[in-house]
C-alpha atoms as a PDB file:
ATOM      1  CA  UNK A   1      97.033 120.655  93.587  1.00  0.00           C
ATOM      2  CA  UNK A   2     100.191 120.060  96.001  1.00  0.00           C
ATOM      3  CA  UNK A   3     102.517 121.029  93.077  1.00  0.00           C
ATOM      4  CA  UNK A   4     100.661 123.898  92.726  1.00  0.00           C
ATOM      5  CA  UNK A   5     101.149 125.415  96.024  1.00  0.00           C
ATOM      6  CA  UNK A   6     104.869 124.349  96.226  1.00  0.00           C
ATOM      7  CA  UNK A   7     105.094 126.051  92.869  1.00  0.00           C
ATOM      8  CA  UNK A   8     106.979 122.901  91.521  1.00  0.00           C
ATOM      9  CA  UNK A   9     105.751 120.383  88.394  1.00  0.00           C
ATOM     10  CA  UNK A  10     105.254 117.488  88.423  1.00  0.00           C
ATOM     11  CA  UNK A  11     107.724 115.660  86.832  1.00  0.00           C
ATOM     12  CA  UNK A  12     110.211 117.416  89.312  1.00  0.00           C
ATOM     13  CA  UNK A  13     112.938 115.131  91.365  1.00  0.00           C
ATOM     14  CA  UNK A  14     111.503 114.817  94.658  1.00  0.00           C
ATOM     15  CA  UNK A  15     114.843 116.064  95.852  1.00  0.00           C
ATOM     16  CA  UNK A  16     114.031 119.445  93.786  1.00  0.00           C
ATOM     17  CA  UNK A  17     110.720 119.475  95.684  1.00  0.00           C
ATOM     18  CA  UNK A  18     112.093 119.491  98.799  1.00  0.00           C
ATOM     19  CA  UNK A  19     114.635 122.058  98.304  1.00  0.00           C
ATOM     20  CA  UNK A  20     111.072 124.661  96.945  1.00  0.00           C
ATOM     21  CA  UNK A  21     109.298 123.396 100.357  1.00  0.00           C
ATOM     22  CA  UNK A  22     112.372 124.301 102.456  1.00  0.00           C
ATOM     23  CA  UNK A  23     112.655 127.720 100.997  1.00  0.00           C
ATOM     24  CA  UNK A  24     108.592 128.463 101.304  1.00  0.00           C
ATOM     25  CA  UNK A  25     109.009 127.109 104.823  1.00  0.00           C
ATOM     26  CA  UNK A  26     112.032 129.666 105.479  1.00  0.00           C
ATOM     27  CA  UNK A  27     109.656 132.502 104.056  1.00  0.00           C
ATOM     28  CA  UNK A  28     106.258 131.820 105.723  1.00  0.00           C
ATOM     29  CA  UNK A  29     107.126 130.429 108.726  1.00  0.00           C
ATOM     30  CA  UNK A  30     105.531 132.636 111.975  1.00  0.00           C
ATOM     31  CA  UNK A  31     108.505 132.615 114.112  1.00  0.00           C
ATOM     32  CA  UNK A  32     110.512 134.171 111.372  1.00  0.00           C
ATOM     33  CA  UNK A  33     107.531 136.410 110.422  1.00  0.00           C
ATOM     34  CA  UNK A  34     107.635 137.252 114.161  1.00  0.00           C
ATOM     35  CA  UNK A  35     110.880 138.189 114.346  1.00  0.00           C
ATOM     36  CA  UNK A  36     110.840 140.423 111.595  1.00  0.00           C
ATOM     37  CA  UNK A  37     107.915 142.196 113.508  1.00  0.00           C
ATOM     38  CA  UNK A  38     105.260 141.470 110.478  1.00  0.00           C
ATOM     39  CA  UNK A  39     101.840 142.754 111.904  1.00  0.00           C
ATOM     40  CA  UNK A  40      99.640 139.550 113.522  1.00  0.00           C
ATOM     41  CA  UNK A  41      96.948 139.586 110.773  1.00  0.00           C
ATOM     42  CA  UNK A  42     100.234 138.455 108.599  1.00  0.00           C
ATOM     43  CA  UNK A  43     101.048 135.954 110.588  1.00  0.00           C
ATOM     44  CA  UNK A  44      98.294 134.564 110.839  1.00  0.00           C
ATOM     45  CA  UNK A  45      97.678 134.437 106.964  1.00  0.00           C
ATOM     46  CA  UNK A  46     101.306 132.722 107.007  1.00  0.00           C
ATOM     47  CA  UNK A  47      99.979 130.415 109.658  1.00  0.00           C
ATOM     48  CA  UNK A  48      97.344 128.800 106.650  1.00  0.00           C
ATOM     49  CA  UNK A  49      99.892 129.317 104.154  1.00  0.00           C
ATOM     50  CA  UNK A  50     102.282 126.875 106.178  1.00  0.00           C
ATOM     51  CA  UNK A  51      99.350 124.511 106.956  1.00  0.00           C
ATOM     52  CA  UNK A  52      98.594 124.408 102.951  1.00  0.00           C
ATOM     53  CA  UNK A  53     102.856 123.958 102.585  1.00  0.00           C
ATOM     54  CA  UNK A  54     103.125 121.096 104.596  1.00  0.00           C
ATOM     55  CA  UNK A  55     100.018 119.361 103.233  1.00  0.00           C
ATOM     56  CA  UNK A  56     101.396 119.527 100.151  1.00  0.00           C
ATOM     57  CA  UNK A  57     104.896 118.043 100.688  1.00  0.00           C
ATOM     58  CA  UNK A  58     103.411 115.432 102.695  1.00  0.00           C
ATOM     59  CA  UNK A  59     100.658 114.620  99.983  1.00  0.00           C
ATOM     60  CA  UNK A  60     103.586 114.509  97.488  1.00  0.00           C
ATOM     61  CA  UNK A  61     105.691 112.034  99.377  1.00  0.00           C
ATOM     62  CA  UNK A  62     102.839 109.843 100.105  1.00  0.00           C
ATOM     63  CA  UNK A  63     102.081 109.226  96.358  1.00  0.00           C
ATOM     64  CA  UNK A  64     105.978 108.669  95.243  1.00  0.00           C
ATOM     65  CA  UNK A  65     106.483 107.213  97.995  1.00  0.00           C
END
């Protein structure tokens, strides 16, 4: 479920959504992870975690879209 994984419900603004997909972007993202010197197996659990992220935003836009 995209909500799910954003953490969000369903009956959310789509405004509201974005602002949760921004922030687990900001947390998960690898550069960031990187940078804080987070050991590789880490970042490359984040790496899935972003791939799951973005799925879900996009799946969420396509159907209120």
């Amino acid at each position: 479920d995209p909500y799910a994984v954003l953490g969000v419900e369903p009956d959310m603004a789509l405004d509201e959504i974005r602002v949760a997909w921004r922030a687990q972007v900001r947390e998960y993202h690898p550069d960031r992870l990187i940078a804080r010197g987070v050991p590789e197996e880490a970042v490359k659990i984040a790496e899935k975690h972003m791939i799951a992220i973005n799925r879900a935003w996009e799946e969420i836009q396509e159907t209120r879209g």
